[in-house]
PDB file of N, CA and C in Angstrom:
ATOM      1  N   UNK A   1     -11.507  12.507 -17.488  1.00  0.00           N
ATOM      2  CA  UNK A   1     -12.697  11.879 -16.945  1.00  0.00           C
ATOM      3  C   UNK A   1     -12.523  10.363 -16.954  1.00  0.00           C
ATOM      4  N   UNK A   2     -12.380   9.702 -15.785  1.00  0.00           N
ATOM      5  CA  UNK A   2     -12.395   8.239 -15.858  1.00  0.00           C
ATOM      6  C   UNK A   2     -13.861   7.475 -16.411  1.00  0.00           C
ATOM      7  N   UNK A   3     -13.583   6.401 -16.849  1.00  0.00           N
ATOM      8  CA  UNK A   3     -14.671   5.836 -17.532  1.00  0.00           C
ATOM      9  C   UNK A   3     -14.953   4.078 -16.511  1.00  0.00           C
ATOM     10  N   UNK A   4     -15.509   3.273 -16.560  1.00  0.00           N
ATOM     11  CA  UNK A   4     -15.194   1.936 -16.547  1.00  0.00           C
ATOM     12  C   UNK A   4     -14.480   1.172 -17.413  1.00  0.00           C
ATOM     13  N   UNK A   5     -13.569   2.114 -18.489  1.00  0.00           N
ATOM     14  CA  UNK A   5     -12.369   1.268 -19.233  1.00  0.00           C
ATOM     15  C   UNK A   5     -11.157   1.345 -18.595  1.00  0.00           C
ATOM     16  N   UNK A   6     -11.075   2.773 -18.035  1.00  0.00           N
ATOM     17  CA  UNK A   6     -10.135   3.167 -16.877  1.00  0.00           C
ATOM     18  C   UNK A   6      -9.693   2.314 -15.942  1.00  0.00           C
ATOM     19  N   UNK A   7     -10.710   1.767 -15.552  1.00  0.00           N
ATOM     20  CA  UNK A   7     -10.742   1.690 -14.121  1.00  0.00           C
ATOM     21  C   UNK A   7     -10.384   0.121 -14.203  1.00  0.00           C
ATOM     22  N   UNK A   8     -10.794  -0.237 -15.448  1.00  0.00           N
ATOM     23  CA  UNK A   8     -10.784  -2.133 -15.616  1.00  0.00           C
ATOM     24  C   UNK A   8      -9.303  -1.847 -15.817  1.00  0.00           C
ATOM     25  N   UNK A   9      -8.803  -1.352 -16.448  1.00  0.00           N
ATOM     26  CA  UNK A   9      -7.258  -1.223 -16.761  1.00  0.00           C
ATOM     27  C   UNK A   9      -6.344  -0.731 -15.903  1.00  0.00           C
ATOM     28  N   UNK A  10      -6.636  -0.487 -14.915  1.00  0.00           N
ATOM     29  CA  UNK A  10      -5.799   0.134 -14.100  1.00  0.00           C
ATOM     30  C   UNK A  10      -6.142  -1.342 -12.928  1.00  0.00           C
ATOM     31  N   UNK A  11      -7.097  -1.287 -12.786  1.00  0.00           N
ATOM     32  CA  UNK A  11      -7.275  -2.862 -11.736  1.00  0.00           C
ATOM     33  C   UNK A  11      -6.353  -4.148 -12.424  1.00  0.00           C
ATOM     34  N   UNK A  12      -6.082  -4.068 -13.630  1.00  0.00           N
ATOM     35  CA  UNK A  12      -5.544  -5.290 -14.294  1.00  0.00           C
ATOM     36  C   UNK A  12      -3.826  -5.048 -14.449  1.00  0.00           C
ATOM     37  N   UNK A  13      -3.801  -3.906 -14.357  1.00  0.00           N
ATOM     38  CA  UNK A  13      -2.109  -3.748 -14.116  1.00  0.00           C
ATOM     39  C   UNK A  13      -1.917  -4.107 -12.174  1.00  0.00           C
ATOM     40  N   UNK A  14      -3.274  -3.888 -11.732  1.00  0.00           N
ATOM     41  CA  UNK A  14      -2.807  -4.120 -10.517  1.00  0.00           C
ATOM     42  C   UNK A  14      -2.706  -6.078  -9.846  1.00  0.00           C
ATOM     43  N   UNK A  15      -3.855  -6.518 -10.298  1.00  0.00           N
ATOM     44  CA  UNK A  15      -4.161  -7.732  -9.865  1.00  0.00           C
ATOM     45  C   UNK A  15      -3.741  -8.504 -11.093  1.00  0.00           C
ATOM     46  N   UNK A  16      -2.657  -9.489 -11.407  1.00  0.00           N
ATOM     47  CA  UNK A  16      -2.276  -9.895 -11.834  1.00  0.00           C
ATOM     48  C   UNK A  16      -2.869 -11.625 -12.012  1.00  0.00           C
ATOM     49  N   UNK A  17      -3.028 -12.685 -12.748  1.00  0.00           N
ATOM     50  CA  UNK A  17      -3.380 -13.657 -12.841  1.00  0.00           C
ATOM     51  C   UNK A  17      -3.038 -14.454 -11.709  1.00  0.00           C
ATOM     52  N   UNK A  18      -4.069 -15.060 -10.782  1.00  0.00           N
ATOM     53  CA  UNK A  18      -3.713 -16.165  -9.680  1.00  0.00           C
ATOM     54  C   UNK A  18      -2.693 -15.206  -9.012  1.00  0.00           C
ATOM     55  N   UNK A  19      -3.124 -14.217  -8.943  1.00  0.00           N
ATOM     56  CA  UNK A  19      -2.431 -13.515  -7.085  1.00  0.00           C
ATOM     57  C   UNK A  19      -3.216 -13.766  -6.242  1.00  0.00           C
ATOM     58  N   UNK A  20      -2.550 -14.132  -5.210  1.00  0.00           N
ATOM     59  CA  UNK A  20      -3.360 -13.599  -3.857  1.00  0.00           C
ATOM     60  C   UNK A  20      -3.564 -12.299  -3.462  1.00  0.00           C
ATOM     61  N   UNK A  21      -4.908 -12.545  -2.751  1.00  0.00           N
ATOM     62  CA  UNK A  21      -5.207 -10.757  -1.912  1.00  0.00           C
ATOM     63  C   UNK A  21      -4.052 -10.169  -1.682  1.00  0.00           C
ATOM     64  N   UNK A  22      -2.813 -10.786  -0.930  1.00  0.00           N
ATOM     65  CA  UNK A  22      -2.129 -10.369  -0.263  1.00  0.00           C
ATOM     66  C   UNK A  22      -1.022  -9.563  -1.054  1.00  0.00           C
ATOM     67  N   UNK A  23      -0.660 -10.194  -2.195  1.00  0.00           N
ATOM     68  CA  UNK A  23      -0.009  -9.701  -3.361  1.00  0.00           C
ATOM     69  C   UNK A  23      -1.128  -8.897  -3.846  1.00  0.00           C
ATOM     70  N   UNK A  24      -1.583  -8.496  -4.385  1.00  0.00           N
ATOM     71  CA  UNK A  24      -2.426  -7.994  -4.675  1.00  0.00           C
ATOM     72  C   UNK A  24      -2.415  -6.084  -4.228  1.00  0.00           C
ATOM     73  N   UNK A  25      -2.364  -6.578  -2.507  1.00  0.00           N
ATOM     74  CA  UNK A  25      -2.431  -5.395  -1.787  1.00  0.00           C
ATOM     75  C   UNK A  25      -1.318  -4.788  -2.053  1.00  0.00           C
ATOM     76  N   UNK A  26      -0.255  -5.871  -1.575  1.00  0.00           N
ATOM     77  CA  UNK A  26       1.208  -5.387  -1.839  1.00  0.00           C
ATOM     78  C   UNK A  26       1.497  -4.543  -2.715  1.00  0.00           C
ATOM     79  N   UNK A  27       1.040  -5.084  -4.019  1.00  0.00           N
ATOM     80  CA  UNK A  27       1.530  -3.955  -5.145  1.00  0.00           C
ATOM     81  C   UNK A  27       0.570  -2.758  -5.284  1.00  0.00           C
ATOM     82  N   UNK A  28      -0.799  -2.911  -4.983  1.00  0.00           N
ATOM     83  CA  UNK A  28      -1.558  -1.295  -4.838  1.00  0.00           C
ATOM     84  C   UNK A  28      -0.500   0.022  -3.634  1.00  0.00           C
ATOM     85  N   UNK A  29      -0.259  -1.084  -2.661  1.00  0.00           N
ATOM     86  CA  UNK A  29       0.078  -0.171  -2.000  1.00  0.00           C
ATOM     87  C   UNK A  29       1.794   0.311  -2.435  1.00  0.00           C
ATOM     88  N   UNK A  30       2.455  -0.242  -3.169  1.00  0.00           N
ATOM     89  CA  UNK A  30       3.582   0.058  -3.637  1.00  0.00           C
ATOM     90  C   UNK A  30       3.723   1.123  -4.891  1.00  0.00           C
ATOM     91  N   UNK A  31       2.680   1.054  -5.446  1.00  0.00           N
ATOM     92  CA  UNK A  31       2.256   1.797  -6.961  1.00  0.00           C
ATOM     93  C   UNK A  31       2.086   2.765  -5.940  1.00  0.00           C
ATOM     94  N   UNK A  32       0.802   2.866  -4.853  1.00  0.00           N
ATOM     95  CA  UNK A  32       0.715   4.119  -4.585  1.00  0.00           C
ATOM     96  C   UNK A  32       0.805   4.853  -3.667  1.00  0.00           C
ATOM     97  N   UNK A  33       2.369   4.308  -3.135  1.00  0.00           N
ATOM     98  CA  UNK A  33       3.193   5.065  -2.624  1.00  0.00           C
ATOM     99  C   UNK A  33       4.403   5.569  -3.175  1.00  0.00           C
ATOM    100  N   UNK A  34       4.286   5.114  -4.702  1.00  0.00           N
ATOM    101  CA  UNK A  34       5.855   5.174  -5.643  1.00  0.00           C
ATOM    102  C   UNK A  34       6.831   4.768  -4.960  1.00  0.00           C
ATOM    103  N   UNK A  35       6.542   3.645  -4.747  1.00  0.00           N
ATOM    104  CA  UNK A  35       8.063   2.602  -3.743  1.00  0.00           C
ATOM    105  C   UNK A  35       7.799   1.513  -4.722  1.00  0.00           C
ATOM    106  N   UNK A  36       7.792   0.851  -5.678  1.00  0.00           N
ATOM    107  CA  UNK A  36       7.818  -0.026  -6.560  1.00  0.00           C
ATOM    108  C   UNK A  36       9.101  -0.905  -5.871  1.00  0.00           C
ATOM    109  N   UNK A  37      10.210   0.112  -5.684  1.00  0.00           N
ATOM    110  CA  UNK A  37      11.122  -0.554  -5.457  1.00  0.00           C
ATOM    111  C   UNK A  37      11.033  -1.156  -4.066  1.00  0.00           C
ATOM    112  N   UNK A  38      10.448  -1.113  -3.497  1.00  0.00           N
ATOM    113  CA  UNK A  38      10.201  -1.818  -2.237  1.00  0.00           C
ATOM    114  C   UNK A  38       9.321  -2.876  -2.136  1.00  0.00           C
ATOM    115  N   UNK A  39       8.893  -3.371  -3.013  1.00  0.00           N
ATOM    116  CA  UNK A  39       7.768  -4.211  -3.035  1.00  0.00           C
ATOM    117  C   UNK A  39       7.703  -5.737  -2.491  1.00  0.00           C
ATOM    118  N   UNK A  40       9.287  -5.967  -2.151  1.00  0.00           N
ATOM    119  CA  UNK A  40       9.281  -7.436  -1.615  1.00  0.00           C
ATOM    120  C   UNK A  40       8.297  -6.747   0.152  1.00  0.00           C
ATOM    121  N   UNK A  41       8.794  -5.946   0.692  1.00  0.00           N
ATOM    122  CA  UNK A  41       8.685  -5.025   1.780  1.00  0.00           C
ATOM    123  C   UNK A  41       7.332  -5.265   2.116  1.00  0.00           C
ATOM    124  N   UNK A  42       6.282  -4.291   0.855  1.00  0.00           N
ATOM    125  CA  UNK A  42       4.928  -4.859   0.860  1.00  0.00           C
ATOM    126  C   UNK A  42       4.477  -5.784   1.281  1.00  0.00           C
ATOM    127  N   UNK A  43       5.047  -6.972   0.090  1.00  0.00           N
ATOM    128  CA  UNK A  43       4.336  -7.930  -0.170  1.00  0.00           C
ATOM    129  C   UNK A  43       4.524  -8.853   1.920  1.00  0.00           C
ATOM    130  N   UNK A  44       5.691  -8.551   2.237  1.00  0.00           N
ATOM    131  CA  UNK A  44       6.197  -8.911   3.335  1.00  0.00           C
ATOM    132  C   UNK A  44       5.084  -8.635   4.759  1.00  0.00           C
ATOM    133  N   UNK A  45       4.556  -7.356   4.434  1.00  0.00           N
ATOM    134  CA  UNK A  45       3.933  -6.342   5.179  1.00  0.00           C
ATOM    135  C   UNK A  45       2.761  -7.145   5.500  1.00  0.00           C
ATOM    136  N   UNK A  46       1.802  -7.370   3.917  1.00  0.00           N
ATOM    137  CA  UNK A  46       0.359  -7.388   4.169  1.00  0.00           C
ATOM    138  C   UNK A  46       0.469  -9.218   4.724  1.00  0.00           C
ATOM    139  N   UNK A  47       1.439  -9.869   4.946  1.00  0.00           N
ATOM    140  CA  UNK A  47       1.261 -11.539   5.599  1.00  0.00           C
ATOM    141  C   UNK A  47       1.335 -10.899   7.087  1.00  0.00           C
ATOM    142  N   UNK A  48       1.872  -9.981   7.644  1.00  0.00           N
ATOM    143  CA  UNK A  48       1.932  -9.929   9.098  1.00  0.00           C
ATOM    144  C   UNK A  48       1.053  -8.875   9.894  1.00  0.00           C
ATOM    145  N   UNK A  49       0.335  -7.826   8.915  1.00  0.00           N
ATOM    146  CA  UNK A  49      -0.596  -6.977   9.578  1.00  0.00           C
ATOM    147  C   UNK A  49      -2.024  -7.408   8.756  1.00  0.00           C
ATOM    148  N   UNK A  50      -3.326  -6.923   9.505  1.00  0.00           N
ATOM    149  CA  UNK A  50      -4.293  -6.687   8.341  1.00  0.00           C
ATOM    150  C   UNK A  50      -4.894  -5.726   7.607  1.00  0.00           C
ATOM    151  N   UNK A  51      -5.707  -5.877   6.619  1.00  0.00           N
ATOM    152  CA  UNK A  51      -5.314  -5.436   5.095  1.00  0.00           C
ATOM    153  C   UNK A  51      -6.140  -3.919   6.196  1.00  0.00           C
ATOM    154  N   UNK A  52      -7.356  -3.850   6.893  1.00  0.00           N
ATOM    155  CA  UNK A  52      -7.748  -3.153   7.497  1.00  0.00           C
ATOM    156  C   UNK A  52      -6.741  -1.729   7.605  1.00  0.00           C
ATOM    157  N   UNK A  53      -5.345  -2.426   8.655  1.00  0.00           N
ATOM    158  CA  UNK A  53      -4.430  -1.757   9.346  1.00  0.00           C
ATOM    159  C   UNK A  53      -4.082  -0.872   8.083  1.00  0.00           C
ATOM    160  N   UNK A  54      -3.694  -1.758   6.891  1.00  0.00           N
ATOM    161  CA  UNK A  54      -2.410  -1.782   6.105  1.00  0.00           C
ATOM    162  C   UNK A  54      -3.243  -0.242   5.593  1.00  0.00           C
ATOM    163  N   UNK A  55      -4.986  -0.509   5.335  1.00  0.00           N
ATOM    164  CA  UNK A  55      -5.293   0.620   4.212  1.00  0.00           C
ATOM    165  C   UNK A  55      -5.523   2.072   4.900  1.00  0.00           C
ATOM    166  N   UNK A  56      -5.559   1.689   6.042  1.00  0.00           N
ATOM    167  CA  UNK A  56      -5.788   2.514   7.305  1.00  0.00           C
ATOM    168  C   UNK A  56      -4.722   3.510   7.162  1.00  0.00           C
ATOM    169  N   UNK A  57      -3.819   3.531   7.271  1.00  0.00           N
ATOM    170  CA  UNK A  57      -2.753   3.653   7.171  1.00  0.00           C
ATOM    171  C   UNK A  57      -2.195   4.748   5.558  1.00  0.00           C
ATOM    172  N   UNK A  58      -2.540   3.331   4.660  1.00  0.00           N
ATOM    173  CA  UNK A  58      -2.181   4.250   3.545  1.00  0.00           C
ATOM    174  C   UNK A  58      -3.143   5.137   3.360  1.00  0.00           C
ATOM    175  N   UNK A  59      -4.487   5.759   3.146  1.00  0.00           N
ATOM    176  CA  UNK A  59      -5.369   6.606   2.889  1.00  0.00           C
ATOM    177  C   UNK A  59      -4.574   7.225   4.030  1.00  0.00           C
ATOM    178  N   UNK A  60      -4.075   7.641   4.980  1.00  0.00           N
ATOM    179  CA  UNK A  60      -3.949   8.663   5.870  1.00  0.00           C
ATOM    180  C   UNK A  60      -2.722   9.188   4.985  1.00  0.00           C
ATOM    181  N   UNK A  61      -1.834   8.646   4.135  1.00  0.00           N
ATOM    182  CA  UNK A  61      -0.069   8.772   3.846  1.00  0.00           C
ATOM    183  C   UNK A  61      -0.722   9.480   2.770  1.00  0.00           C
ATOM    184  N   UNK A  62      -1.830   8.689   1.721  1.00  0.00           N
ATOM    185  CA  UNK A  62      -1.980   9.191   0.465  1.00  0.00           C
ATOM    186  C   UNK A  62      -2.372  10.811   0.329  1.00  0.00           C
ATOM    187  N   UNK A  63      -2.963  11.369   1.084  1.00  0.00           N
ATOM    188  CA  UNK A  63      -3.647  12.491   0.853  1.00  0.00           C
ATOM    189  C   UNK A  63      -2.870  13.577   1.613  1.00  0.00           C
ATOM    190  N   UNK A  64      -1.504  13.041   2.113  1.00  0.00           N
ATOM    191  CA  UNK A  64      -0.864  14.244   2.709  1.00  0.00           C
ATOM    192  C   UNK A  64      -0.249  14.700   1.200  1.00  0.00           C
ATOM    193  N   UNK A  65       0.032  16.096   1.322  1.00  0.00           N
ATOM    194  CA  UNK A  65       0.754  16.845   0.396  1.00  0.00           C
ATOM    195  C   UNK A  65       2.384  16.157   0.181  1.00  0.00           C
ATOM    196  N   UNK A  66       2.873  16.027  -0.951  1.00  0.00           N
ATOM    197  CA  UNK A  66       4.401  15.764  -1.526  1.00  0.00           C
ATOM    198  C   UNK A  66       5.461  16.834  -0.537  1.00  0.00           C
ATOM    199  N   UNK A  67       4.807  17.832  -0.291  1.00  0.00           N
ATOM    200  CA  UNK A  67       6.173  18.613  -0.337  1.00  0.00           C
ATOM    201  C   UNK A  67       5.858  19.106   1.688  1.00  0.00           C
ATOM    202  N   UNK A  68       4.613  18.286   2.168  1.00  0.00           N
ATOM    203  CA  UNK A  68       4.598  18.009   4.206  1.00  0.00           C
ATOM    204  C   UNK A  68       4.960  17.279   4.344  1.00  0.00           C
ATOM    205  N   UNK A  69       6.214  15.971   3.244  1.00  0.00           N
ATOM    206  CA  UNK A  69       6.715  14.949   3.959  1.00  0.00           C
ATOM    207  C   UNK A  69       8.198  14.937   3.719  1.00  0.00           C
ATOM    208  N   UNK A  70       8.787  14.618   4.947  1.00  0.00           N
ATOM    209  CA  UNK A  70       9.890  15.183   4.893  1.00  0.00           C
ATOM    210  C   UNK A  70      11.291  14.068   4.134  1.00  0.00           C
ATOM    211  N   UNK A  71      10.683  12.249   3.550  1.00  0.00           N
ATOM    212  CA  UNK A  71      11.277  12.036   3.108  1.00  0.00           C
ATOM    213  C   UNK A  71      10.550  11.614   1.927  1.00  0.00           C
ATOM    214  N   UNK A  72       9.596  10.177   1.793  1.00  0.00           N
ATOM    215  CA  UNK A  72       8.944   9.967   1.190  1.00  0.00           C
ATOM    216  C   UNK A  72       7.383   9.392   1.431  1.00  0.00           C
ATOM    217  N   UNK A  73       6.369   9.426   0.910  1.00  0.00           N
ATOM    218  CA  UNK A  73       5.458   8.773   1.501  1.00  0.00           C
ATOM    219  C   UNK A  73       5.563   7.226   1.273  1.00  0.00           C
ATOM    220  N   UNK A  74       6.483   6.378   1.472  1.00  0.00           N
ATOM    221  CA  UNK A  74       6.621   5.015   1.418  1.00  0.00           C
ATOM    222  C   UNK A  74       7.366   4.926   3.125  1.00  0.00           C
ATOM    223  N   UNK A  75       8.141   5.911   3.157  1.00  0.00           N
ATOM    224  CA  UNK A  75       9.329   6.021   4.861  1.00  0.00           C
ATOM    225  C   UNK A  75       7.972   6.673   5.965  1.00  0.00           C
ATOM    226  N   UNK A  76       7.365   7.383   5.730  1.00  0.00           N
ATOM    227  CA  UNK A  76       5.654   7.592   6.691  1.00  0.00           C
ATOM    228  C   UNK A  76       5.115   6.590   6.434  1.00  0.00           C
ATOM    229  N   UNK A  77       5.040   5.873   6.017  1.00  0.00           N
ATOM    230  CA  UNK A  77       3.717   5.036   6.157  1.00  0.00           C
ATOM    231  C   UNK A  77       4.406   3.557   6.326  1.00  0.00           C
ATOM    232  N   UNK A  78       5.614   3.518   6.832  1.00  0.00           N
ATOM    233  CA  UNK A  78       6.588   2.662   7.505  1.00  0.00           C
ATOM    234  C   UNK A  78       6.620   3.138   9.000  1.00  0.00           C
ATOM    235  N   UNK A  79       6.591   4.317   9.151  1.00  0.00           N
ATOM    236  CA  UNK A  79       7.114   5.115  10.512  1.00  0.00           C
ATOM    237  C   UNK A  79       5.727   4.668  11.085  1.00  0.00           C
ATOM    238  N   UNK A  80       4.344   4.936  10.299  1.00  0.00           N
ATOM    239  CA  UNK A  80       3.500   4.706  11.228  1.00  0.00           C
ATOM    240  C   UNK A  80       3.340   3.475  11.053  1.00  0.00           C
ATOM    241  N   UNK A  81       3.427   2.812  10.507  1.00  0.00           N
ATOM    242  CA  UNK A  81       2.955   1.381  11.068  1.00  0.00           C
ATOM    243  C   UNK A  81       3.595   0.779  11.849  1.00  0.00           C
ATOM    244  N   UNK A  82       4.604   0.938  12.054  1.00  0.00           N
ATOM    245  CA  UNK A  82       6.108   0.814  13.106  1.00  0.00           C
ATOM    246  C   UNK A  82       5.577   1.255  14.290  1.00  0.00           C
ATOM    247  N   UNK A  83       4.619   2.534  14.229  1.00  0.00           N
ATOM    248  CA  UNK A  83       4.570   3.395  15.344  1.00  0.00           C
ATOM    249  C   UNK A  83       2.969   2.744  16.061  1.00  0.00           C
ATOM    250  N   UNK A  84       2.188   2.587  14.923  1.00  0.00           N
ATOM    251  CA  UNK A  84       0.432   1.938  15.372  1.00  0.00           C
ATOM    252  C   UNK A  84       0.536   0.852  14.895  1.00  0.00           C
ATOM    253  N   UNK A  85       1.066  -0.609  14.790  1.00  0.00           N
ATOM    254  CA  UNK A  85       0.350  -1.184  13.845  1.00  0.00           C
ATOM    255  C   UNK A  85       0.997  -2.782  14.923  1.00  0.00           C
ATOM    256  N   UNK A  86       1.807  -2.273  16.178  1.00  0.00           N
ATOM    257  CA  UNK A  86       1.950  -3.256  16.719  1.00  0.00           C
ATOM    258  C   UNK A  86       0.883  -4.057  17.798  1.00  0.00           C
ATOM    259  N   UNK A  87      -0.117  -2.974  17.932  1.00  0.00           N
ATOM    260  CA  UNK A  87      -1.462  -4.119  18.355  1.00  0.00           C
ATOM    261  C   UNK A  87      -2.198  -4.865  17.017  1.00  0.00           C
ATOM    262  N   UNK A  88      -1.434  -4.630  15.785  1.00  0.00           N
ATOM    263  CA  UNK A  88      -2.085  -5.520  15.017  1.00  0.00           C
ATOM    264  C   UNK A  88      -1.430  -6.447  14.503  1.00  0.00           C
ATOM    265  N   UNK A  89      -0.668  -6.579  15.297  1.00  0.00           N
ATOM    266  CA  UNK A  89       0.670  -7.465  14.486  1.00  0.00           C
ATOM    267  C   UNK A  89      -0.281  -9.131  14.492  1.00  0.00           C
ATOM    268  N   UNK A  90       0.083  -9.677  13.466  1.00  0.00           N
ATOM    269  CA  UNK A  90      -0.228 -11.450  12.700  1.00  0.00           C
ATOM    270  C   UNK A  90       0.292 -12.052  13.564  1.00  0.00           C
ATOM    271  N   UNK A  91       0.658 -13.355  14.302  1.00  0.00           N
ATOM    272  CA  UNK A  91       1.250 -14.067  14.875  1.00  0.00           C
ATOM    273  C   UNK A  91       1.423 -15.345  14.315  1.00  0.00           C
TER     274      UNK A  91
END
């Protein structure tokens, strides 16, 4: 059962002292896609799309099943933004 101690602690592993939003996003969305190791990638991601696109995106990756994706959910949710995310591209 999560509590509001949970939830403060899990926000504080995420948002780190004097990040930006953008970092910020980066690493939620890296934690929860288990691509940690990709995280320059992220952080790369959320300066050229918006955060809109970016979450758009992941809530669709997050809730597919582990074993309907055929590599990882970090390589889908690359494919689609690759695939939708060029009318949102930053300039």
């Amino acid at each position: 059962m999560n509590n509001d101690n949970d939830i403060g602690n899990i926000e504080n592993e995420i948002k780190p002292l004097f990040a930006s939003p953008e970092e910020v996003l980066a690493k939620e969305l890296s934690i929860g896609l288990g691509d940690m190791i990709n995280l320059k990638y992220y952080q790369s991601i959320t300066k050229k799309y918006s955060e809109c696109m970016l979450r758009s995106i992941y809530d669709r990756v997050r809730v597919i099943p582990e074993n309907k994706i055929r590599k990882s959910k970090g390589a889908l949710f690359n494919y689609l933004l690759q695939k939708h995310g060029k009318d949102d591209y930053r300039n």
